[in-house]
C-alpha atoms as a PDB file:
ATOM      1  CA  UNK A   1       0.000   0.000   0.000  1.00  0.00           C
ATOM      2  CA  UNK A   2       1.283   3.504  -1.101  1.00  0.00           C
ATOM      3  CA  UNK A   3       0.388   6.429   0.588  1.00  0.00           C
ATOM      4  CA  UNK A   4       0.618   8.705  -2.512  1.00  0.00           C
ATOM      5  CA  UNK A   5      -2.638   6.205  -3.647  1.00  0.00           C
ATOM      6  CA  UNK A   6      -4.251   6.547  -0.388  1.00  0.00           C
ATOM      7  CA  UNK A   7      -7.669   7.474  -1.473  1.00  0.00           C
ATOM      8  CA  UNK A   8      -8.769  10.420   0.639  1.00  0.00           C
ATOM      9  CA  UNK A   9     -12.406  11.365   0.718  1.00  0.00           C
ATOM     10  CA  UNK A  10     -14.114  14.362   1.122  1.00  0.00           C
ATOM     11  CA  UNK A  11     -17.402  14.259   3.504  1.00  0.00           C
ATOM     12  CA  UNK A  12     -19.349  15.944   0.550  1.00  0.00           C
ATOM     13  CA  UNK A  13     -19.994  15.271  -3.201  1.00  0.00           C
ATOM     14  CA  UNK A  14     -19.149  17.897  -5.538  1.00  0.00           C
ATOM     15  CA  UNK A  15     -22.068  18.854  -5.475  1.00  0.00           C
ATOM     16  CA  UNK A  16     -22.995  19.468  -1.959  1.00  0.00           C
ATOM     17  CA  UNK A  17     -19.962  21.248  -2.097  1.00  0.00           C
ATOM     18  CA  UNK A  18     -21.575  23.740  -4.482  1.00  0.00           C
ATOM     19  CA  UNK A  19     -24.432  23.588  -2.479  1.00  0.00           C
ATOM     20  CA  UNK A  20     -22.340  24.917   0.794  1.00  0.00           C
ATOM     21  CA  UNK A  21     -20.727  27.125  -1.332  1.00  0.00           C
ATOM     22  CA  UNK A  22     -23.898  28.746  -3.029  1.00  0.00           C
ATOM     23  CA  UNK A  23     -25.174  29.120   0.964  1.00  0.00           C
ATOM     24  CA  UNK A  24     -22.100  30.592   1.952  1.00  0.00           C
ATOM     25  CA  UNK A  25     -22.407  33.700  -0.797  1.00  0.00           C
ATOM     26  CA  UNK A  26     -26.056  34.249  -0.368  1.00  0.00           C
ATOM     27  CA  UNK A  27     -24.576  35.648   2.914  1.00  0.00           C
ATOM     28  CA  UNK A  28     -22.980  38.726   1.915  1.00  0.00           C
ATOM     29  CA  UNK A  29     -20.095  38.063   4.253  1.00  0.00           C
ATOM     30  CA  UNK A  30     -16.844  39.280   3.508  1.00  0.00           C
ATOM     31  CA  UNK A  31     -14.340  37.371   0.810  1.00  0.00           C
ATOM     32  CA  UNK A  32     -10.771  36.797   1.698  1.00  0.00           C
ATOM     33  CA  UNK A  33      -8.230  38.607  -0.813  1.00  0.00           C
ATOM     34  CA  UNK A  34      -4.487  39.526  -0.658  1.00  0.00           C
ATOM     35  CA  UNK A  35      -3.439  42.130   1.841  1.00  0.00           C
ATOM     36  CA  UNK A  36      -0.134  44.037   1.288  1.00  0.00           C
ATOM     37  CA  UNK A  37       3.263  42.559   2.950  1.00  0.00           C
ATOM     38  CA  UNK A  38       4.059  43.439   6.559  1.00  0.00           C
ATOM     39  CA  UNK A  39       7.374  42.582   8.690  1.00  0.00           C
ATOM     40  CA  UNK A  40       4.786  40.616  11.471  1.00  0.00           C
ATOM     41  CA  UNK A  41       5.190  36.938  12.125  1.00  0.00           C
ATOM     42  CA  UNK A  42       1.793  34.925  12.660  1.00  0.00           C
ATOM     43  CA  UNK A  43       1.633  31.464  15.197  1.00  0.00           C
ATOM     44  CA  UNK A  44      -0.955  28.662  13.436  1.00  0.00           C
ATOM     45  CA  UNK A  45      -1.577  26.534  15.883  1.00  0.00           C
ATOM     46  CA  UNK A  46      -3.506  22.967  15.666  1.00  0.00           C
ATOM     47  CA  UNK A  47      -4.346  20.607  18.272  1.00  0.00           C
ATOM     48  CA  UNK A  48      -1.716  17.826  18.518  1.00  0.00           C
ATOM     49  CA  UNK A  49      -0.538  16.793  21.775  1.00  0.00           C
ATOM     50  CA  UNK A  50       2.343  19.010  21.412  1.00  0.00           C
ATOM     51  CA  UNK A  51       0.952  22.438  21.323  1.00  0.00           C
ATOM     52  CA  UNK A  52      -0.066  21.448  25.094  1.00  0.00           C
ATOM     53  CA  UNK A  53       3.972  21.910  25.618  1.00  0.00           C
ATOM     54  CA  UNK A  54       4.077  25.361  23.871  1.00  0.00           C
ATOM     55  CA  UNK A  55       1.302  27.314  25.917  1.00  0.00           C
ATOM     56  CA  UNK A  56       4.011  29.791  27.504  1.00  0.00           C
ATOM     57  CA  UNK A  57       5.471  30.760  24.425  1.00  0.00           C
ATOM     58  CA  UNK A  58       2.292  31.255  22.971  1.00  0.00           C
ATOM     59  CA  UNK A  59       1.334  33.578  25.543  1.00  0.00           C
ATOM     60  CA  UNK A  60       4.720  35.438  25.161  1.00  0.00           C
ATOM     61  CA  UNK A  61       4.471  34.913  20.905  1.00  0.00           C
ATOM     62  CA  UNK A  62       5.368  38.228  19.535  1.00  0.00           C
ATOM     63  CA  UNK A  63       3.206  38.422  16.523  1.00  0.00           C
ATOM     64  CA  UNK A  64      -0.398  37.621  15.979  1.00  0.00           C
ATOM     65  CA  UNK A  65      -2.134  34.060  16.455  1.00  0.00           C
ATOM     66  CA  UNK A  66      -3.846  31.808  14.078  1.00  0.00           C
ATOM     67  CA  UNK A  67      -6.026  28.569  16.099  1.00  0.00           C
ATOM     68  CA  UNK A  68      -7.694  26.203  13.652  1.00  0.00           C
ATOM     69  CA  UNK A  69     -10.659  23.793  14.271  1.00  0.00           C
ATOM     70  CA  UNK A  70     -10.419  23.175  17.806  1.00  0.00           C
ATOM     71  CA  UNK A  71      -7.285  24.878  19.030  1.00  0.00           C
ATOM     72  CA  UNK A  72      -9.900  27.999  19.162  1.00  0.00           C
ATOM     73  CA  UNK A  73     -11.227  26.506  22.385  1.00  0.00           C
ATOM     74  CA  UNK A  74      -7.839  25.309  23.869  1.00  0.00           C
ATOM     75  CA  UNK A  75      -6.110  28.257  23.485  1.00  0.00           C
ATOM     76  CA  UNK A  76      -8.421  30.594  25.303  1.00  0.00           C
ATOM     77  CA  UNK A  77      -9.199  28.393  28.015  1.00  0.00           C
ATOM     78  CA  UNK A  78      -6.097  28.671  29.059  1.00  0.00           C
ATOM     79  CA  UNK A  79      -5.546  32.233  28.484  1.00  0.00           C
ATOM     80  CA  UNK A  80      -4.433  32.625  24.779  1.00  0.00           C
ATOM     81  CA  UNK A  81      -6.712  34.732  22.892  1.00  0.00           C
ATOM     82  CA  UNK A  82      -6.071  33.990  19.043  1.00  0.00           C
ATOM     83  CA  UNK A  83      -6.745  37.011  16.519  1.00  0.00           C
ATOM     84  CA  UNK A  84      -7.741  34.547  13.821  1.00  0.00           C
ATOM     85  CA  UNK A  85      -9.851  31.035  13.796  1.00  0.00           C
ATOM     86  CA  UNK A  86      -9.846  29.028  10.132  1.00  0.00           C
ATOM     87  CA  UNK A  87     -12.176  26.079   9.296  1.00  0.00           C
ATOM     88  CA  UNK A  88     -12.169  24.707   5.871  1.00  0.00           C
ATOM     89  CA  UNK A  89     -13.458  21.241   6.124  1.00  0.00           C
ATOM     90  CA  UNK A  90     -17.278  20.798   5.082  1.00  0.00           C
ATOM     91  CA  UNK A  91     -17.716  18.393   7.534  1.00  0.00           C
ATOM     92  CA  UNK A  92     -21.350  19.476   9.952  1.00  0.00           C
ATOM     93  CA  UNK A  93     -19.405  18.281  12.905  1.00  0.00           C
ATOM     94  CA  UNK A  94     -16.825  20.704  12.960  1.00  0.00           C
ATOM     95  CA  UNK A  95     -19.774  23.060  14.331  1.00  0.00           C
ATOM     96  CA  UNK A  96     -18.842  22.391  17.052  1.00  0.00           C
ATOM     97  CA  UNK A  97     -15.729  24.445  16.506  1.00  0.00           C
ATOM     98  CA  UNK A  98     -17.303  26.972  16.227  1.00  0.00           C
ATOM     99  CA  UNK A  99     -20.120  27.276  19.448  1.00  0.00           C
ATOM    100  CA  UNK A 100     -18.481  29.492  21.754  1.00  0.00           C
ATOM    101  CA  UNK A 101     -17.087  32.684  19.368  1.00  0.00           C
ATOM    102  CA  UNK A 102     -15.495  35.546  21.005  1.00  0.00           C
ATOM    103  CA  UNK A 103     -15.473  39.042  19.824  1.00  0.00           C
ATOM    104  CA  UNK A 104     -12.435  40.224  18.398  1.00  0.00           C
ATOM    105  CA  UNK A 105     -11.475  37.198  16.345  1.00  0.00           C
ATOM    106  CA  UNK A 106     -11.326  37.324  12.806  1.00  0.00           C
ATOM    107  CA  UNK A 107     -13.215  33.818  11.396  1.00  0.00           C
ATOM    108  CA  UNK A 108     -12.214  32.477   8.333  1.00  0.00           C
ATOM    109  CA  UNK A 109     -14.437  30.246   7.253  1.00  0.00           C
ATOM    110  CA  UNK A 110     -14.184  28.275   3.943  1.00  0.00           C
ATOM    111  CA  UNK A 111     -16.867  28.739   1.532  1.00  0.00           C
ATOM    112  CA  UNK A 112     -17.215  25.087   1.102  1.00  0.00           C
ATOM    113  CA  UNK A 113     -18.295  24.436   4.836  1.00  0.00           C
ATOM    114  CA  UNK A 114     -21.512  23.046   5.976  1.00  0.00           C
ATOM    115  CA  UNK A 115     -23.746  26.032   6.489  1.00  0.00           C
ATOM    116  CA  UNK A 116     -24.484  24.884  10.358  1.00  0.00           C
ATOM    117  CA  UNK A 117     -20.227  26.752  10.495  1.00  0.00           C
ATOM    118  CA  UNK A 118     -21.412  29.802   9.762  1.00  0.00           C
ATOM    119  CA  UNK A 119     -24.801  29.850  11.495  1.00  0.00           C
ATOM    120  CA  UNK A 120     -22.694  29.211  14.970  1.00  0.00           C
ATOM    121  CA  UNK A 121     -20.632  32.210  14.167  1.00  0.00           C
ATOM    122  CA  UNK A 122     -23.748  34.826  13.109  1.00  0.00           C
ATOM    123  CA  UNK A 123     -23.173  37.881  14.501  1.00  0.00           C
ATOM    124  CA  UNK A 124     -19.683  37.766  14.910  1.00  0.00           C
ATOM    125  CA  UNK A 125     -16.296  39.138  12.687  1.00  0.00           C
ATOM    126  CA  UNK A 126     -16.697  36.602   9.421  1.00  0.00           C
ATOM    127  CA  UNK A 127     -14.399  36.450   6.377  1.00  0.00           C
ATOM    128  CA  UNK A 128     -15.050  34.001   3.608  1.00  0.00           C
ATOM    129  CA  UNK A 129     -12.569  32.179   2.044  1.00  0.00           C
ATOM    130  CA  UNK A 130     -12.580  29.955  -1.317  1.00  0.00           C
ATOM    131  CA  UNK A 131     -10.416  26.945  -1.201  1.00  0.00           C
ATOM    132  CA  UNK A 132      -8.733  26.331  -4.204  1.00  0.00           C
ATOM    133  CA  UNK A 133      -9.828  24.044  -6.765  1.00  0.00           C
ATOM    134  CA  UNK A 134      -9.695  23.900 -10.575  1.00  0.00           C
ATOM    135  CA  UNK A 135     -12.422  25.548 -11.996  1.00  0.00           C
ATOM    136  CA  UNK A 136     -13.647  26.463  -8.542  1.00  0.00           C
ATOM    137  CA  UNK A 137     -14.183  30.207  -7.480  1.00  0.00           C
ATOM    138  CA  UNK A 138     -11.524  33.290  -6.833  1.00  0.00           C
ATOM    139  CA  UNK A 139      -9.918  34.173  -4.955  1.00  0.00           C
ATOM    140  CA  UNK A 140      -8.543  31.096  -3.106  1.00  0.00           C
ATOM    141  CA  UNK A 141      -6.294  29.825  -0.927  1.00  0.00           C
ATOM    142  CA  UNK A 142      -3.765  26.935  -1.792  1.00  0.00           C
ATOM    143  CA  UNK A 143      -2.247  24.508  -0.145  1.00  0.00           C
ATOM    144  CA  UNK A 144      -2.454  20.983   1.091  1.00  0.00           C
ATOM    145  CA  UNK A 145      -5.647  18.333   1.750  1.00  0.00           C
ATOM    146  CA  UNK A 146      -5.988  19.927   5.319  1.00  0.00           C
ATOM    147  CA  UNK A 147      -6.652  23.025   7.818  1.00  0.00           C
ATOM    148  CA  UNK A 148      -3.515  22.930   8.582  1.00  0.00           C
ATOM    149  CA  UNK A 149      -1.427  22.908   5.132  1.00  0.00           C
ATOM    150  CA  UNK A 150      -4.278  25.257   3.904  1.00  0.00           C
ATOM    151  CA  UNK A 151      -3.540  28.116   6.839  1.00  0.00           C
ATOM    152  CA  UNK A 152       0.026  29.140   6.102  1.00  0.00           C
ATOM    153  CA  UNK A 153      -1.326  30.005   2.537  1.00  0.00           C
ATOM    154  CA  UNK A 154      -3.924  32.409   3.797  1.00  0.00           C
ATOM    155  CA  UNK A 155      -1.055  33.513   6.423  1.00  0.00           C
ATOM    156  CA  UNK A 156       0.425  34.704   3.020  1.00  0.00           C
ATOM    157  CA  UNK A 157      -3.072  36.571   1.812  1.00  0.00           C
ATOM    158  CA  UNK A 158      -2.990  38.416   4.925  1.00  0.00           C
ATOM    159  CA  UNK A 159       0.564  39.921   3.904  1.00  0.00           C
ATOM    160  CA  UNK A 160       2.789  37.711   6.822  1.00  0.00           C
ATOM    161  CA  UNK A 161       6.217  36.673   5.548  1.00  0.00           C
ATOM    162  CA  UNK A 162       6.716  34.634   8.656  1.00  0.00           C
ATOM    163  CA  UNK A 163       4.785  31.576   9.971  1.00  0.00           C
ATOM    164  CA  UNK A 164       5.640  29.341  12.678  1.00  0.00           C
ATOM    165  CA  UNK A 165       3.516  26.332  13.037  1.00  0.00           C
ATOM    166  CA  UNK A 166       2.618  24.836  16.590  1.00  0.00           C
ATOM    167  CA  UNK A 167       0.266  21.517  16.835  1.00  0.00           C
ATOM    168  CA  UNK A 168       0.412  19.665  14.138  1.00  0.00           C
ATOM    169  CA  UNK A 169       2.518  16.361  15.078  1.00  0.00           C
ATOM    170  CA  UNK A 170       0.392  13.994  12.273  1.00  0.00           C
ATOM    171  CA  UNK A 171       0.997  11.878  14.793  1.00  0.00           C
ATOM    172  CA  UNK A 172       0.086  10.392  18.042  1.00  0.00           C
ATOM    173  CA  UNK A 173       0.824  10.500  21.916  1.00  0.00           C
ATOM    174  CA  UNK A 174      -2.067   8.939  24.478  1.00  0.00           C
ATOM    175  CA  UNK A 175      -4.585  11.170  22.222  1.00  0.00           C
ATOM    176  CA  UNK A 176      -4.905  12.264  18.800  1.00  0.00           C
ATOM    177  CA  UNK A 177      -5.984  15.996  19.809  1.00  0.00           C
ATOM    178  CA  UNK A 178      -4.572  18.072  22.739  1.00  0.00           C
ATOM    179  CA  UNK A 179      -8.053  18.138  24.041  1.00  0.00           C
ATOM    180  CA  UNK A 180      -8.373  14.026  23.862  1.00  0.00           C
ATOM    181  CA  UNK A 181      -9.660  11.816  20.882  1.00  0.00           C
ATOM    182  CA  UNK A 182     -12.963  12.755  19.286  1.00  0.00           C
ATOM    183  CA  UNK A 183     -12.953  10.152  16.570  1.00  0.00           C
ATOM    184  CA  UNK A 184     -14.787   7.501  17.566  1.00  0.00           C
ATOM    185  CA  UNK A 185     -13.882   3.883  16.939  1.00  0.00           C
ATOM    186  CA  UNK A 186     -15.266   3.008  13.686  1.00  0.00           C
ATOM    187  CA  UNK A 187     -15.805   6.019  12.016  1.00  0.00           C
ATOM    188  CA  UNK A 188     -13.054   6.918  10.644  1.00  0.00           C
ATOM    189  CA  UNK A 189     -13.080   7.785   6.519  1.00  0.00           C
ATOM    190  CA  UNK A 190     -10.918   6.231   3.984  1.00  0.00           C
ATOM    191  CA  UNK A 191      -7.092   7.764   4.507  1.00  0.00           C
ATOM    192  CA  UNK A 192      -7.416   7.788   8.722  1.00  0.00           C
ATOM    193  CA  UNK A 193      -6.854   4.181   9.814  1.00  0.00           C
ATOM    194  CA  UNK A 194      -3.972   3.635  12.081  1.00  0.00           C
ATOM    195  CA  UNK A 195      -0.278   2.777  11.144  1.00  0.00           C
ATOM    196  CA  UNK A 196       2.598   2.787  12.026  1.00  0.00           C
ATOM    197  CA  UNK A 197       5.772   4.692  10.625  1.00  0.00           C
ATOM    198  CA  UNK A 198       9.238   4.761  11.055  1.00  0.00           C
ATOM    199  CA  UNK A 199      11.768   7.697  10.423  1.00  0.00           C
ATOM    200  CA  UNK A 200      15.049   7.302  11.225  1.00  0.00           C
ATOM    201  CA  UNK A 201      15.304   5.280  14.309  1.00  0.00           C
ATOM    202  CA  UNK A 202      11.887   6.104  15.664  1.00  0.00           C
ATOM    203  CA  UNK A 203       8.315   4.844  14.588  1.00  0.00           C
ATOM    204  CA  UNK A 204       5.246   7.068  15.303  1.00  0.00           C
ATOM    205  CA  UNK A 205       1.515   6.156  15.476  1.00  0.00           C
ATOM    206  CA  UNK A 206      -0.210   7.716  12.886  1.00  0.00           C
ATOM    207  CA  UNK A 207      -2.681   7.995  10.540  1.00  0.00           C
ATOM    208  CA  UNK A 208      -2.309   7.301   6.609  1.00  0.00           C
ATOM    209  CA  UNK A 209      -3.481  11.119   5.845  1.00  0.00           C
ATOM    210  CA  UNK A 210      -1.306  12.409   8.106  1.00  0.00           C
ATOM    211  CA  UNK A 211       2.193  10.926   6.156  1.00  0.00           C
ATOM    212  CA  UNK A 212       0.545  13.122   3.325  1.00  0.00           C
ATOM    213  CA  UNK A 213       0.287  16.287   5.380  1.00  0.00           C
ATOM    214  CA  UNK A 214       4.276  15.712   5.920  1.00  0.00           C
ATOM    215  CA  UNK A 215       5.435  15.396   2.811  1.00  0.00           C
ATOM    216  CA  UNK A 216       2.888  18.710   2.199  1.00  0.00           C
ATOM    217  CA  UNK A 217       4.960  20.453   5.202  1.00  0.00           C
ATOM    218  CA  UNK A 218       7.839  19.411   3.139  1.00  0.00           C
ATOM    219  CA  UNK A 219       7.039  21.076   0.092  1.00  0.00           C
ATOM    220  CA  UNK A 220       6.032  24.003   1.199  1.00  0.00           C
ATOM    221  CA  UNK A 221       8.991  24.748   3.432  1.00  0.00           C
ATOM    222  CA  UNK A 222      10.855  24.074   0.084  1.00  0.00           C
ATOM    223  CA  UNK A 223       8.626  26.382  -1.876  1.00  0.00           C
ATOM    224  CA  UNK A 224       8.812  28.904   1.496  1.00  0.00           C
ATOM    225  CA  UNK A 225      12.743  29.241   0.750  1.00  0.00           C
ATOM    226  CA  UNK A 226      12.683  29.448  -2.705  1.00  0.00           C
ATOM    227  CA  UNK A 227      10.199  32.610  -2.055  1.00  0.00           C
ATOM    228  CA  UNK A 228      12.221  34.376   0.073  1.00  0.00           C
ATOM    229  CA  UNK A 229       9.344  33.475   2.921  1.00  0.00           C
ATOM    230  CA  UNK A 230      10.282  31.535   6.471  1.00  0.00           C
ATOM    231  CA  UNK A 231       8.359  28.891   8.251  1.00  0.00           C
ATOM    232  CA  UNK A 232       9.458  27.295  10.955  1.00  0.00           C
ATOM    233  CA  UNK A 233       8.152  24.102  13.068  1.00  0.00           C
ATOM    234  CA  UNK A 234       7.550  23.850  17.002  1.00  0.00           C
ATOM    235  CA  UNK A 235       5.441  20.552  16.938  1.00  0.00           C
ATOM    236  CA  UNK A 236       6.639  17.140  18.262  1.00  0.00           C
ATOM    237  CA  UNK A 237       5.844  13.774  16.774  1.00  0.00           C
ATOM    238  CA  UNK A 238       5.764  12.494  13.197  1.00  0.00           C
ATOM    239  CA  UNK A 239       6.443  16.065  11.594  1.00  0.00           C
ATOM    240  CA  UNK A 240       9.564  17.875  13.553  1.00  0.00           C
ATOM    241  CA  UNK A 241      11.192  14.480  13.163  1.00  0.00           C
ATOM    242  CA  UNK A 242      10.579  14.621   9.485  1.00  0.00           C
ATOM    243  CA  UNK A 243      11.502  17.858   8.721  1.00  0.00           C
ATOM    244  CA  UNK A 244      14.645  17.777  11.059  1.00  0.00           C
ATOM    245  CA  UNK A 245      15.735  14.521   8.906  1.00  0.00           C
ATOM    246  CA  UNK A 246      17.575  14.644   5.695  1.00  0.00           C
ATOM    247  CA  UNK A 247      15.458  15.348   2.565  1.00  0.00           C
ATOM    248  CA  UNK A 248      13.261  12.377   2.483  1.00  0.00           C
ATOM    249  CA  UNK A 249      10.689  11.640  -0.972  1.00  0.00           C
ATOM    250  CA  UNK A 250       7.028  10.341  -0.310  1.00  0.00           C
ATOM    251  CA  UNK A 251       8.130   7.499  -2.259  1.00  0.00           C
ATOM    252  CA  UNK A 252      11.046   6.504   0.527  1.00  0.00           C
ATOM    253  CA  UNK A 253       8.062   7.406   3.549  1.00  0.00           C
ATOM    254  CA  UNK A 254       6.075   4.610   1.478  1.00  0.00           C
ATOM    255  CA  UNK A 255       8.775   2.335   2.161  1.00  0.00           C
ATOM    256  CA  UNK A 256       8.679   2.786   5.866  1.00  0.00           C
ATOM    257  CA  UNK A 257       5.512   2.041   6.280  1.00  0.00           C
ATOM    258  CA  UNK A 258       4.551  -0.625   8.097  1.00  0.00           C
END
């Protein structure tokens, strides 16, 4: 089994994707476009395990803060107020993100997200944003099969140079999340059953998906250089090992899978 033919699937046919987006527009809310360049340095943070090691130097971070999905609610309760929230999965569930909105956040919320997103956050500071797709509408944001390979690219719309990422192992300690496991046993879509992979000399539990997201973090900190742009990595897990390693292809992570 390959992980570059690891069939990921999307929660929503193409067109109920339409359908969310259609919703999302009748709205008026907002759309997401390029802001000029600033000198500011922007924290995304997810909800791996690690980011529960980090909390201090969040609260000290000298630049602005990005929490996606459910780092929202982790980060304030213990006294980190983001300035920005992003959700760009269509998935109804990840409402729940989205209950307890705070004034003074900026919410990104992709176009393509089950409607029941945006009703949660009514009332409150909403931008939409288009995730990119051929043929799909403008302007978008690029980037990777998740929230968190999506957010450094609308870090770049928003004019930061600079984006360190916090929480996102792709990879597992006694939880999957920072806040505990929400997946239930048994419902996991195609791309998030359990494995096992070694880098180096260590082996992480994992999910299939997630070996994709770190050969996306790869990339882009490739593409990142090449532009002149910096990203750095305070996670744990699966991902700081890979990126700290020598230049590894998907193809070679294939291997090592187990």
């Amino acid at each position: 089994m390959n992980f570059d033919t690891v069939k990921i699937e999307c929660v929503v046919n193409e067109e109920g994707r339409n359908k969310n987006i259609a919703s999302a527009m009748d709205r008026g809310l907002p759309l997401c476009t390029q802001l000029p360049w600033h000198d500011r340095k922007i924290a995304i943070c997810g909800t791996a395990p690690s980011l529960s090691r980090h909390l201090q130097e969040l609260r000290d971070f000298d630049g602005e803060i990005l929490a996606a999905n459910g780092a929202h609610d982790y980060l304030i309760k213990n006294g980190i107020k983001p300035d920005y929230w992003l959700c760009v999965d269509p998935d109804k569930e990840l409402a729940n993100y989205a209950r307890k909105p705070i004034k003074g956040v900026r919410y990104y919320v992709g176009s393509c997200c089950d409607p029941a997103v945006f009703d949660a956050l009514d009332g409150y500071n909403v931008t939409a944003v288009h995730v990119h797709e051929p043929g799909g509408p403008e302007p978008s944001i690029k980037g990777g099969t998740g929230v968190m390979t999506r957010a450094p690219f609308l870090a770049l719309k928003l004019g930061y140079k600079h984006v360190v990422i916090y929480g996102a192992d792709a990879s597992f300690e006694e939880d999957k999340h920072v806040f505990g496991d929400d997946i239930a046993a048994g419902q996991m879509r195609a791309g998030r059953e359990r494995v096992n992979i070694r880098v180096g000399d260590k082996t992480f539990l994992t999910e299939q998906h997630f070996a994709l997201q770190c050969a996306e973090f790869g990339a882009m900190a490739e593409l990142f250089a090449e532009k002149g742009l910096k990203i750095e990595f305070r996670c744990g897990g699966l991902l700081q090992h890979y990126i700290e390693q020598p230049i590894i292809t998907l193809e070679e992570l294939n291997g090592q899978y187990s």
